[in-house]
N, C-alpha and C. Protein backbone atom coordinates (compact mmCIF):
# COMPACT_ATOMS: atom_id res chain seq x y z
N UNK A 1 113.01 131.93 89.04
CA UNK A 1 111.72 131.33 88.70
C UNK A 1 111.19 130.57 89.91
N UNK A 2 109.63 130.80 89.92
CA UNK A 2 109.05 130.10 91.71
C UNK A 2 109.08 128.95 90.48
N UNK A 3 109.38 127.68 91.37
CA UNK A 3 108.55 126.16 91.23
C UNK A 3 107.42 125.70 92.33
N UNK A 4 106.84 125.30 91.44
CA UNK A 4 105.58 124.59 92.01
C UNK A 4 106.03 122.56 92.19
N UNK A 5 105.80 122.28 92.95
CA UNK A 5 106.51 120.83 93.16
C UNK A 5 105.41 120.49 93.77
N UNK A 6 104.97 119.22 93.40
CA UNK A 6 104.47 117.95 94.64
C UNK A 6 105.44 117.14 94.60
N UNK A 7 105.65 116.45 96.31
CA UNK A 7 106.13 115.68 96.61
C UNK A 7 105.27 114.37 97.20
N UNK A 8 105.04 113.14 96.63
CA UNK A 8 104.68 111.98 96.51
C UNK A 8 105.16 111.18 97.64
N UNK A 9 104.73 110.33 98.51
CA UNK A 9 106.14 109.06 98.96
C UNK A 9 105.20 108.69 100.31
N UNK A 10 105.41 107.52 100.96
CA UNK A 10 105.04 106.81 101.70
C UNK A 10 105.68 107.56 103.00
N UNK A 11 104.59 107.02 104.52
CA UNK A 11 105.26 107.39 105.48
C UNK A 11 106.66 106.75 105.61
N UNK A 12 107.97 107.64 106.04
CA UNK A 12 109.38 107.43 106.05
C UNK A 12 110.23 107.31 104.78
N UNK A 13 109.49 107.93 103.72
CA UNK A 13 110.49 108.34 102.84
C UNK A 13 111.26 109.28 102.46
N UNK A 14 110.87 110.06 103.32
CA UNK A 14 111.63 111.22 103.59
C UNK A 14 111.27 112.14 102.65
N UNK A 15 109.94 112.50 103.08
CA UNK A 15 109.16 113.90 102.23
C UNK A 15 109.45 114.93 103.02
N UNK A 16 109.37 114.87 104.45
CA UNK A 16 109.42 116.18 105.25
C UNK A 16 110.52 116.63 105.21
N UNK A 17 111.75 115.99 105.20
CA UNK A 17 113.09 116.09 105.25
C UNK A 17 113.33 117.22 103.69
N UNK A 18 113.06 116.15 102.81
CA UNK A 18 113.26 116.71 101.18
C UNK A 18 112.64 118.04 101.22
N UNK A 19 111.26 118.08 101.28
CA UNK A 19 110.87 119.54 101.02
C UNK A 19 110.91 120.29 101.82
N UNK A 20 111.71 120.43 103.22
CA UNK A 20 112.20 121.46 103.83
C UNK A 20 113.28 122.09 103.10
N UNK A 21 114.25 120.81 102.83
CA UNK A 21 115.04 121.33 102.26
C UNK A 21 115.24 122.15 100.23
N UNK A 22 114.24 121.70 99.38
CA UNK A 22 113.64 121.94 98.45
C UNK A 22 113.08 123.37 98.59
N UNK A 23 112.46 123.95 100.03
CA UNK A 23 111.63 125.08 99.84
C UNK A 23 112.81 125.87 100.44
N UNK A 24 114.31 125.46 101.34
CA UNK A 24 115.21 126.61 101.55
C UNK A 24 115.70 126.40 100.14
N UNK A 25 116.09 125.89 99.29
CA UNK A 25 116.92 125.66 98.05
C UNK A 25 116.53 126.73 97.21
N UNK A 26 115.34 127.00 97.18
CA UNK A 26 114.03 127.41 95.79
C UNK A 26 113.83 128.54 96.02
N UNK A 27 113.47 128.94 97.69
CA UNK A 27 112.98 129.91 98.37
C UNK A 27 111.34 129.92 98.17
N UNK A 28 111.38 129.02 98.21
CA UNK A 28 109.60 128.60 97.96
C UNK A 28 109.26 127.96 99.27
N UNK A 29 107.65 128.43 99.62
CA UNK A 29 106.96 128.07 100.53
C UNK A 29 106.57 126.27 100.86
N UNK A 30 106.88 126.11 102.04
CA UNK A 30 106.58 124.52 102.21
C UNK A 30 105.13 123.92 102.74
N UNK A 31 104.61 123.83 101.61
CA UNK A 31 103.23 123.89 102.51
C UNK A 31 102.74 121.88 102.59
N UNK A 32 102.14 121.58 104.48
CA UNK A 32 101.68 120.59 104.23
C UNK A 32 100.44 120.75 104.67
N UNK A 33 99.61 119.86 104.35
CA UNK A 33 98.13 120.26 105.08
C UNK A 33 97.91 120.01 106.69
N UNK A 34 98.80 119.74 107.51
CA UNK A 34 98.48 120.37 108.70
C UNK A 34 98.74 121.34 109.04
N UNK A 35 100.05 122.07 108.78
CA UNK A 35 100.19 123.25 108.86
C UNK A 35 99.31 124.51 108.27
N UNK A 36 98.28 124.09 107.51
CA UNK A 36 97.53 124.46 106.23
C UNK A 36 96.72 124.97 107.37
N UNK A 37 96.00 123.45 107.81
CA UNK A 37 95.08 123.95 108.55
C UNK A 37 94.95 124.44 110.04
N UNK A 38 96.00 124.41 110.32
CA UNK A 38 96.47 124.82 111.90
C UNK A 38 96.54 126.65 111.52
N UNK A 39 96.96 126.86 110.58
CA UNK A 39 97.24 128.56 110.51
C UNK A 39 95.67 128.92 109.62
N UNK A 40 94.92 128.07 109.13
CA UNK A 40 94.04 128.57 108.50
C UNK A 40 92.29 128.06 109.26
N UNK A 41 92.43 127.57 110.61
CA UNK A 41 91.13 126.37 111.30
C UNK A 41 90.07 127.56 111.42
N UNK A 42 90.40 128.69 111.78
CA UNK A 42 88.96 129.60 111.66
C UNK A 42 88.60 130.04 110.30
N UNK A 43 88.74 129.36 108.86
CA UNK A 43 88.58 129.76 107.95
C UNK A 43 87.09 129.71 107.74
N UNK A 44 85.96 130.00 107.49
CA UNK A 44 84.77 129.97 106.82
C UNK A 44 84.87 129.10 105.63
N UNK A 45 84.42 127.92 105.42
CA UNK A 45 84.00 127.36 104.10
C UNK A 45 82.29 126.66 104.33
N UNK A 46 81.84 126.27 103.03
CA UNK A 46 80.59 126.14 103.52
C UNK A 46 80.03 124.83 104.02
N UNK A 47 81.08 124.30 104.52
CA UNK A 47 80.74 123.23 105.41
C UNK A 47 81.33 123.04 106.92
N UNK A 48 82.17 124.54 107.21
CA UNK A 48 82.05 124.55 108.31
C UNK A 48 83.71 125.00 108.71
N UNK A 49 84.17 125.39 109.96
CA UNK A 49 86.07 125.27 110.00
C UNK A 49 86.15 124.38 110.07
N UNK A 50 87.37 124.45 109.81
CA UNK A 50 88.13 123.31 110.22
C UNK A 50 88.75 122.76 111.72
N UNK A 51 88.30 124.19 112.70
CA UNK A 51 88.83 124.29 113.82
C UNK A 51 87.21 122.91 114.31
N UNK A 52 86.02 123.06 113.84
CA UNK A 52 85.05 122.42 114.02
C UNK A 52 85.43 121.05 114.33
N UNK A 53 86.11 120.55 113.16
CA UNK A 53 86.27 119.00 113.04
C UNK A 53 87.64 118.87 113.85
N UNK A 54 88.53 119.74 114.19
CA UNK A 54 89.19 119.32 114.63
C UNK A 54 88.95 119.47 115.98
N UNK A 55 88.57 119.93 116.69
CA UNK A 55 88.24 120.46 118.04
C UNK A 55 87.35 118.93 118.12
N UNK A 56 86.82 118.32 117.46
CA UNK A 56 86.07 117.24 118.01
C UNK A 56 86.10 115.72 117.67
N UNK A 57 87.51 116.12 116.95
CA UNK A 57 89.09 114.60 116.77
C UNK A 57 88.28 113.82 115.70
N UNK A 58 87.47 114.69 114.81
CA UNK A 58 86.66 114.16 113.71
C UNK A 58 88.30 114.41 112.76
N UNK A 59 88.17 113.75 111.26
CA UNK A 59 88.75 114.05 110.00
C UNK A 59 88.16 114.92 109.34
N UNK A 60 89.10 116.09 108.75
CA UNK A 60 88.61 117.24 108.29
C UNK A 60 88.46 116.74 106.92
N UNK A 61 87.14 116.83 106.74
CA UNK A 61 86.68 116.16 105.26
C UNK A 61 86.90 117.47 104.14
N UNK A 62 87.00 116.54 103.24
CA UNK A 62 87.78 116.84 101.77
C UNK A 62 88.07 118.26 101.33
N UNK A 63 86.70 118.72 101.22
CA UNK A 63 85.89 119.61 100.52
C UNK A 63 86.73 120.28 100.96
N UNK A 64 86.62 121.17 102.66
CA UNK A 64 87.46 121.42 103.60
C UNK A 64 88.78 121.85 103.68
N UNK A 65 89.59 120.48 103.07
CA UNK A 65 91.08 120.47 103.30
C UNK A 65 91.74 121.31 101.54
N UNK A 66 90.74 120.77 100.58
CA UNK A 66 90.84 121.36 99.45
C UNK A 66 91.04 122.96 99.47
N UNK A 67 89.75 123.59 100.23
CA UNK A 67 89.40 125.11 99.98
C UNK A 67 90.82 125.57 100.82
N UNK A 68 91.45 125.15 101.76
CA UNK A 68 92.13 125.40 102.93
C UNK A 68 93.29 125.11 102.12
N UNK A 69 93.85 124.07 101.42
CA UNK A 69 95.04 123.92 100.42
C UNK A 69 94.86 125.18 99.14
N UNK A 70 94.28 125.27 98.95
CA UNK A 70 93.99 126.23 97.70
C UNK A 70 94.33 127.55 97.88
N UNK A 71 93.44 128.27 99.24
CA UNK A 71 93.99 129.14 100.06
C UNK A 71 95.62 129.18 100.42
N UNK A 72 96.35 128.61 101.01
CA UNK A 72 97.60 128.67 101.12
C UNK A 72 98.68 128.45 99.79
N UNK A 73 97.79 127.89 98.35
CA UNK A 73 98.99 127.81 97.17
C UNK A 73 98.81 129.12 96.65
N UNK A 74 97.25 129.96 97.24
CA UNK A 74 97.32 131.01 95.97
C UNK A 74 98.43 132.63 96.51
N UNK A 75 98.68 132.39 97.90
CA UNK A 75 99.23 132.86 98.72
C UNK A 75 100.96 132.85 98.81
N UNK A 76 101.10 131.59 98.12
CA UNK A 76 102.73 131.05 97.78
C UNK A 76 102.98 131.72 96.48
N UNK A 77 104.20 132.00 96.62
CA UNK A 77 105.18 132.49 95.57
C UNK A 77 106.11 131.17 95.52
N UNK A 78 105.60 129.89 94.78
CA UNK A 78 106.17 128.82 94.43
C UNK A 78 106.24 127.97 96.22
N UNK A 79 106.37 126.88 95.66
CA UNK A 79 105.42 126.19 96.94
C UNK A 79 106.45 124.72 96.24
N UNK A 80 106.10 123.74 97.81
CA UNK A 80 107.06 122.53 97.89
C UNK A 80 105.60 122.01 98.64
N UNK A 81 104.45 120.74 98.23
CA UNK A 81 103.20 120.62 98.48
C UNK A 81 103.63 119.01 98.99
N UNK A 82 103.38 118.97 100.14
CA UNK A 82 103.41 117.80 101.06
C UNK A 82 102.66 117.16 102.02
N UNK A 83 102.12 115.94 101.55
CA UNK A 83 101.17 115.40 102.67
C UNK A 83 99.79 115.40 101.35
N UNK A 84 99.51 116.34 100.71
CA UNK A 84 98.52 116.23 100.06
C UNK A 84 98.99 116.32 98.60
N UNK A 85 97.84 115.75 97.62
CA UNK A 85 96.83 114.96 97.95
C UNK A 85 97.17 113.86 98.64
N UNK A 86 95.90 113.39 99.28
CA UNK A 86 96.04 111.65 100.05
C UNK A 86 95.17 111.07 99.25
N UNK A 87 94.37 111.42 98.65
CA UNK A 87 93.33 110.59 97.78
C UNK A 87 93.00 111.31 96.31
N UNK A 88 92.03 110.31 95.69
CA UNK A 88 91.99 110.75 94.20
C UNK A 88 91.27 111.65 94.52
N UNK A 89 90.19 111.91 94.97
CA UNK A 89 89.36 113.29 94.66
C UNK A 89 90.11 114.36 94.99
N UNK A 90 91.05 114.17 96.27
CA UNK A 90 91.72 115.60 96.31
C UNK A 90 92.75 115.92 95.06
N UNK A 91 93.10 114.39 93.98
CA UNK A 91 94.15 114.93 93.09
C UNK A 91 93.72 115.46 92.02
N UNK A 92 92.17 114.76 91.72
CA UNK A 92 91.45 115.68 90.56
C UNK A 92 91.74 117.06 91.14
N UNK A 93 90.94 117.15 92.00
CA UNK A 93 90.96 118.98 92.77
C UNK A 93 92.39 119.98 92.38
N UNK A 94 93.50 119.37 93.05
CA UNK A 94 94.53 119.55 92.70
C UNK A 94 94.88 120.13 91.18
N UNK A 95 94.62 119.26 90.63
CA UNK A 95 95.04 118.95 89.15
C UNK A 95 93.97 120.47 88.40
N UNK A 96 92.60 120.68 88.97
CA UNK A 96 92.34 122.01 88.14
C UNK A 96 92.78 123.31 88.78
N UNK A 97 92.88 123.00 89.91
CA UNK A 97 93.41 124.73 90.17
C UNK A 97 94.92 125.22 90.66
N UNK A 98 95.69 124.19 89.78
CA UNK A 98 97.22 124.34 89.83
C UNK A 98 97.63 123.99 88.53
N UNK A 99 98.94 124.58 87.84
CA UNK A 99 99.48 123.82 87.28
C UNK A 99 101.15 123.47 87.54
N UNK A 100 101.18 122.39 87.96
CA UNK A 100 102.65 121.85 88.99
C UNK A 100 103.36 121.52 87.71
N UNK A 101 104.86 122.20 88.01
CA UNK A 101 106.01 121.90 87.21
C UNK A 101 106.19 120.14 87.43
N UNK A 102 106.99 120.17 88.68
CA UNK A 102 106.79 118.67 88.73
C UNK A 102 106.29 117.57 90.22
N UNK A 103 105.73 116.73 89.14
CA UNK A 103 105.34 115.52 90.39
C UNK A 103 106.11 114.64 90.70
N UNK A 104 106.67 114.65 91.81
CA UNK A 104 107.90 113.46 92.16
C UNK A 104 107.10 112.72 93.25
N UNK A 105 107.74 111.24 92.77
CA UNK A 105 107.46 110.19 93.68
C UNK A 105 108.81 109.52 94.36
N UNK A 106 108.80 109.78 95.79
CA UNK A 106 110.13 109.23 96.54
C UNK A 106 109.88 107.42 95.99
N UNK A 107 110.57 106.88 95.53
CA UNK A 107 110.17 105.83 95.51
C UNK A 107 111.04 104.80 96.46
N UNK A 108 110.68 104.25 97.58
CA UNK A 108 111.34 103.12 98.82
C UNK A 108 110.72 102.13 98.82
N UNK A 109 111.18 100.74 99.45
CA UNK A 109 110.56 99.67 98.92
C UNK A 109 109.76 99.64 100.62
N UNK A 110 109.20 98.72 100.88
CA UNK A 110 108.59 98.37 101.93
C UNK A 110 109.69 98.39 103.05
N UNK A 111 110.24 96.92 102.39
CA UNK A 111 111.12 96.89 103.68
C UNK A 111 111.93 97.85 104.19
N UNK A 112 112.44 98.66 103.54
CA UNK A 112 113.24 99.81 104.00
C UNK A 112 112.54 101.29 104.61
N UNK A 113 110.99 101.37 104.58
CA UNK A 113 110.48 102.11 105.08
C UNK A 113 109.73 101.85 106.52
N UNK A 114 109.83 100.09 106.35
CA UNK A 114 110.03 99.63 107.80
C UNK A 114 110.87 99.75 108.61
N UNK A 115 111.85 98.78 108.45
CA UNK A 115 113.16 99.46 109.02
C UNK A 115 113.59 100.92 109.38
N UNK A 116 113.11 102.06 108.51
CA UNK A 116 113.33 103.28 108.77
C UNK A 116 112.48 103.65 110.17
N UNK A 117 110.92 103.17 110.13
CA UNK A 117 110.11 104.10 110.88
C UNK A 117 110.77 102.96 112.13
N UNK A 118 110.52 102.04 112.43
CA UNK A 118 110.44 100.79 113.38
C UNK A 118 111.83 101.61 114.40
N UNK A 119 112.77 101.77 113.53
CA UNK A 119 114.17 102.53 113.99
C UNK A 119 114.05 103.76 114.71
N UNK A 120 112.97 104.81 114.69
CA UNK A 120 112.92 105.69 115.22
C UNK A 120 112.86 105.83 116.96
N UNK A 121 113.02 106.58 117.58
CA UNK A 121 113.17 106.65 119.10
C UNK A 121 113.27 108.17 119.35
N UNK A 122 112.04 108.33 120.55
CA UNK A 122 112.05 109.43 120.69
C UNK A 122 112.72 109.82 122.35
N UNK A 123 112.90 111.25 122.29
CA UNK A 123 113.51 111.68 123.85
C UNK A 123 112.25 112.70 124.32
N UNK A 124 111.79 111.39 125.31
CA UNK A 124 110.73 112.04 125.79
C UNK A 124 110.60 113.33 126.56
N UNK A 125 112.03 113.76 126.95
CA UNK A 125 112.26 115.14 127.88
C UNK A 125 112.14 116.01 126.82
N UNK A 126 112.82 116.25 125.68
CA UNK A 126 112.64 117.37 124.20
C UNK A 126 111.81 117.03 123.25
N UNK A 127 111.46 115.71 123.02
CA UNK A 127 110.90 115.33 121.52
C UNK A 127 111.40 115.10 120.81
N UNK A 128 112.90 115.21 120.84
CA UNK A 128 114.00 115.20 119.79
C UNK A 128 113.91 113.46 119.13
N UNK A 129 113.58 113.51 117.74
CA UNK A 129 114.11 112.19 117.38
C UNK A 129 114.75 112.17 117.03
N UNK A 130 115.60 110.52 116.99
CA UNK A 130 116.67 109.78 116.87
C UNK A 130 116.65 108.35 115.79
N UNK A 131 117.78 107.74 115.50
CA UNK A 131 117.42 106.71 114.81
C UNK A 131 118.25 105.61 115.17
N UNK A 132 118.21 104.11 115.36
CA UNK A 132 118.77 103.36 116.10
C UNK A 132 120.10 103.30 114.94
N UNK A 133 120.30 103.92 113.78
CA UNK A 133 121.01 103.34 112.69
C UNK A 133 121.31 104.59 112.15
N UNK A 134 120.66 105.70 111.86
CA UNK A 134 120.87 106.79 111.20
C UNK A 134 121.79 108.02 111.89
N UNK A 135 121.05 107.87 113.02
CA UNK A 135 121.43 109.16 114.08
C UNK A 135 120.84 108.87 115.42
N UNK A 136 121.86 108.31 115.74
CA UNK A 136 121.69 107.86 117.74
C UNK A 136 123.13 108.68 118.32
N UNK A 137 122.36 109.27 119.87
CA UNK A 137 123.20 110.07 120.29
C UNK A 137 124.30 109.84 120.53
N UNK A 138 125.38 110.61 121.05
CA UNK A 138 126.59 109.96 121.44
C UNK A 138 126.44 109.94 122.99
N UNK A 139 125.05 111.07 123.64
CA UNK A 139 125.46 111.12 125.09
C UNK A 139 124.66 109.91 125.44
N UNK A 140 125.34 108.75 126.55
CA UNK A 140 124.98 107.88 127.02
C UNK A 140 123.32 107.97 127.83
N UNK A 141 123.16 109.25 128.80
CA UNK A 141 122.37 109.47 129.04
C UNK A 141 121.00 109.73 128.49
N UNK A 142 121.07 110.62 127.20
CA UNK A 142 120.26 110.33 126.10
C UNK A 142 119.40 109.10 125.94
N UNK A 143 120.89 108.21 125.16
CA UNK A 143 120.39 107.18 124.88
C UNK A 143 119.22 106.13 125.99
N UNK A 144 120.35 106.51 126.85
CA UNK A 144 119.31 105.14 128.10
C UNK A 144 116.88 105.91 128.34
N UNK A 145 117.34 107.02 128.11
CA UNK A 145 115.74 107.44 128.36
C UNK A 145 114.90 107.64 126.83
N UNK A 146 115.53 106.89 126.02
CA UNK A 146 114.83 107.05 124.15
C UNK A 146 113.85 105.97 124.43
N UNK A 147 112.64 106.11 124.12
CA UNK A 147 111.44 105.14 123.78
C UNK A 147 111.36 104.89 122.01
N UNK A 148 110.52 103.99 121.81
CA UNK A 148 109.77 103.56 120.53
C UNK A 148 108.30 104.19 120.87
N UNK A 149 108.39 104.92 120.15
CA UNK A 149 106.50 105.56 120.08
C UNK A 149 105.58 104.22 119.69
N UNK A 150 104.15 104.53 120.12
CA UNK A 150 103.35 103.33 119.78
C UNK A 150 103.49 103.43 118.10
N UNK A 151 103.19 104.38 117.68
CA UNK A 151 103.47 104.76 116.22
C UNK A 151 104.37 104.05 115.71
N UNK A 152 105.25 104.09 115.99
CA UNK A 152 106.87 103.04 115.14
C UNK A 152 106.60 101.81 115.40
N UNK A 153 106.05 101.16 116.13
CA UNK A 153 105.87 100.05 116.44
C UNK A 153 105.68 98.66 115.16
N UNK A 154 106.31 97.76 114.34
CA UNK A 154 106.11 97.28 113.66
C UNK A 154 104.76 96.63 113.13
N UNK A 155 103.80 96.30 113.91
CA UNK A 155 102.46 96.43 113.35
C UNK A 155 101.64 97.42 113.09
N UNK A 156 101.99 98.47 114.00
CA UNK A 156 101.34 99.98 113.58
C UNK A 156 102.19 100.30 112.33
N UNK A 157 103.22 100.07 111.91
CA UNK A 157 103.67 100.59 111.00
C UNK A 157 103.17 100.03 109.20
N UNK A 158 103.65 98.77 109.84
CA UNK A 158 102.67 97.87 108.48
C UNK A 158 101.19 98.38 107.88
N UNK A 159 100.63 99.00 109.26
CA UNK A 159 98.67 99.09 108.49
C UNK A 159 99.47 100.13 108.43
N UNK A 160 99.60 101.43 109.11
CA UNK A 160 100.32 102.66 108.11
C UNK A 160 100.61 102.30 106.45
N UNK A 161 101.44 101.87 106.33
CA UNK A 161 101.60 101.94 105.00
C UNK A 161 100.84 101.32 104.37
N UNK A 162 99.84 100.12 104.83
CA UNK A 162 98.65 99.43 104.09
C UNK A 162 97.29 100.50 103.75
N UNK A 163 97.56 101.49 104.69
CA UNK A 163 96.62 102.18 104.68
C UNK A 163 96.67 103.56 103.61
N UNK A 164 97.91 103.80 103.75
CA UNK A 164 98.40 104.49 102.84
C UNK A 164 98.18 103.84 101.32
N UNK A 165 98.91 102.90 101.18
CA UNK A 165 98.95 102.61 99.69
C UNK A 165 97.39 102.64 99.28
N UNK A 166 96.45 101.98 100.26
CA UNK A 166 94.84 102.08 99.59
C UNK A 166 94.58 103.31 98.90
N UNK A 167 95.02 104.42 99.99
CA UNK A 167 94.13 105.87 99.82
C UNK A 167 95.25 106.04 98.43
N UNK A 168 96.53 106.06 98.62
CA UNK A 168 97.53 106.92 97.85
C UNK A 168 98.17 106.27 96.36
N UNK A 169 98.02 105.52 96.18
CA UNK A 169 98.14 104.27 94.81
C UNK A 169 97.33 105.34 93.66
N UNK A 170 95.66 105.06 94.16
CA UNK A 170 95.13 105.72 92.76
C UNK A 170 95.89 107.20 92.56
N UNK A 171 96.54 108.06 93.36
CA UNK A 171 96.44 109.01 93.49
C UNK A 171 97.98 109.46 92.42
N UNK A 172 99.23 108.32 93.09
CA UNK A 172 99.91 108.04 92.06
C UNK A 172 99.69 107.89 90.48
N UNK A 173 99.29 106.89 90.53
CA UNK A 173 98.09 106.33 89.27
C UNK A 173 97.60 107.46 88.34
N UNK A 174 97.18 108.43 89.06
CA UNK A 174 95.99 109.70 88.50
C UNK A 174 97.37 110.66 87.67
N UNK A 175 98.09 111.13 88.51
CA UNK A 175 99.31 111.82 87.90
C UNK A 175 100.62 110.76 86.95
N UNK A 176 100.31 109.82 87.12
CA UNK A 176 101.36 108.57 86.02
C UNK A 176 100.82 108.71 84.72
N UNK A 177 99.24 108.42 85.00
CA UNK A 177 98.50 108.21 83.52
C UNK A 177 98.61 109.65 82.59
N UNK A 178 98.54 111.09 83.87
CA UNK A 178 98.30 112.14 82.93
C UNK A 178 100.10 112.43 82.47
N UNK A 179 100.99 111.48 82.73
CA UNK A 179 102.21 111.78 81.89
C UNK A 179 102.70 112.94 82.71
N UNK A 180 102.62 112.98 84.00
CA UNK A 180 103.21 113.89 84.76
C UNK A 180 104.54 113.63 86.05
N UNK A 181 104.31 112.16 86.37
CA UNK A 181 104.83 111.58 87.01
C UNK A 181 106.58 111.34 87.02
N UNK A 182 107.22 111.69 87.84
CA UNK A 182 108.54 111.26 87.45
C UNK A 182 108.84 110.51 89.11
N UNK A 183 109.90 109.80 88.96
CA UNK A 183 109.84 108.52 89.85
C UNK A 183 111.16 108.71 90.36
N UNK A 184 111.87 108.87 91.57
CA UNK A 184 113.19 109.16 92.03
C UNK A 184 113.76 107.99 93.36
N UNK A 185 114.71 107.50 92.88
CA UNK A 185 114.77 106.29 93.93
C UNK A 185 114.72 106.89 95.51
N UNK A 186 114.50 106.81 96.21
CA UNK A 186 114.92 107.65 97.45
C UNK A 186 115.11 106.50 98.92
N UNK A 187 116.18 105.23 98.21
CA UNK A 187 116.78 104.16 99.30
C UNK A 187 118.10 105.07 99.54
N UNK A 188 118.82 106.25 98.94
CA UNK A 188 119.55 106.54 99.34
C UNK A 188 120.07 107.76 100.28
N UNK A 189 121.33 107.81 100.37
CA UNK A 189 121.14 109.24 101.66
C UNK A 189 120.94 110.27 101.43
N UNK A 190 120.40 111.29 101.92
CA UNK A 190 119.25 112.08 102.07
C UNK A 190 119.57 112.96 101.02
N UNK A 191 121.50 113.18 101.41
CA UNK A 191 122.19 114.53 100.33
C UNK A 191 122.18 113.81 98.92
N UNK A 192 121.98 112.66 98.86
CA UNK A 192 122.05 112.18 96.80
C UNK A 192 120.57 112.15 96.79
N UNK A 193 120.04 112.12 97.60
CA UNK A 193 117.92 112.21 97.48
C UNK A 193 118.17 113.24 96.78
N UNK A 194 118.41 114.05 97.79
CA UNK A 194 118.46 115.65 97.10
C UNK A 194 119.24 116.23 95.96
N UNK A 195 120.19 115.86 95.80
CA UNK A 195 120.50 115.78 94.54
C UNK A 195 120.08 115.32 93.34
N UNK A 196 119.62 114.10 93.61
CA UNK A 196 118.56 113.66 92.64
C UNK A 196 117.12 114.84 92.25
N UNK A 197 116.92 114.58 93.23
CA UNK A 197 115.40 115.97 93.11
C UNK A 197 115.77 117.28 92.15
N UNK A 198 116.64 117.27 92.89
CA UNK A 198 117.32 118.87 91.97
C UNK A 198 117.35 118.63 90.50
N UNK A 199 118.08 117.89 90.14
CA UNK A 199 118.45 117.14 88.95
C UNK A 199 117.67 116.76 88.40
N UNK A 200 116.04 116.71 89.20
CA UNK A 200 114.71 116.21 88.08
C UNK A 200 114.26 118.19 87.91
N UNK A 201 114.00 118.76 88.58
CA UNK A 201 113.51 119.81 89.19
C UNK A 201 114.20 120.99 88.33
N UNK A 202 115.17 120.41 87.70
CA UNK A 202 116.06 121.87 87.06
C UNK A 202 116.21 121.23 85.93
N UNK A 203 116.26 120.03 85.27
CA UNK A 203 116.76 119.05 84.61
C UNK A 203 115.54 119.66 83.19
């Protein structure tokens, strides 16, 4: 049987992680909306590509990211949906031209999604990230050339998630009220995340 899944959760809760691994589990497609629109930017909709807005470091407005998400679920043989919705209008949208088995919300508290991102360090020769606590290299050399992206940075990280909860709260909210919502702790390590998921997902 394909499942249809949204995955819910704040930056560093480990959505990208989960539904990579969710869409090898399932054999279902992992779709997030950049990838959406990176394989789909010369699409025709009637407000324009998406290659448009992006080529000119504008935000690819709604309408847009909708027709371009829609396009890639009708294309999936069961799908693991990440990154979107970010807002309520895209979850109404959502909500009529799908019907999702289940909606999971990673649920992490603040502080620990601080700590998570703040922890990150990248190797500027590969890109490879690292974590000062999770997964730091063993080769010395490595270690000595790892930066903190401006991104991780503890005040960039704070409006991140301030910014998030604005857009993404109602959006929660929208799928809680329609009795769709299921809520999964995800402070723990990655393999009982996933276990957990499974366990809502098959349950």
């Amino acid at each position: 049987m394909s499942h249809r899944i949204l995955l819910l959760g704040a930056p560093g809760a480990g959505k990208g992680t989960q539904s990579k691994k969710l869409a090898a589990e399932y054999g279902i497609e992992h779709v997030t909306t950049g990838d959406a629109l990176r394989a789909n930017k010369d699409m025709e909709t009637e407000y324009g590509t998406p290659r448009s807005f992006m080529d000119a470091g504008e935000l690819v407005p709604d309408p847009v990211v909708n027709e371009i998400v829609n396009a890639a679920l009708k294309e999936a043989d069961g799908f693991v949906l990440d990154g979107y919705p970010r807002n309520l209008s895209q979850a109404e949208y959502l909500s009529e031209i799908t019907d999702l088995d289940a909606v999971i919300f990673l649920d992490v508290s603040e502080e620990e999604l601080v700590g998570r991102l703040t922890g990150r360090r990248m190797d500027p020769e590969t890109g490879e990230i690292y974590h000062v606590e999770f997964n730091w290299p063993e080769d010395e050399e490595i270690q000595e050339r790892l930066v903190q992206r401006e991104d991780d940075k503890e005040d960039t990280v704070r409006e991140r998630l301030r910014v998030y909860r604005e857009n993404t709260e109602p959006v929660i909210e929208h799928f809680r009220e329609r009795g769709d919502l299921i809520e999964v702790d995800g402070e723990a390590a990655p393999d009982t995340v996933f276990e957990r998921l499974t366990d809502v997902i098959e349950g």
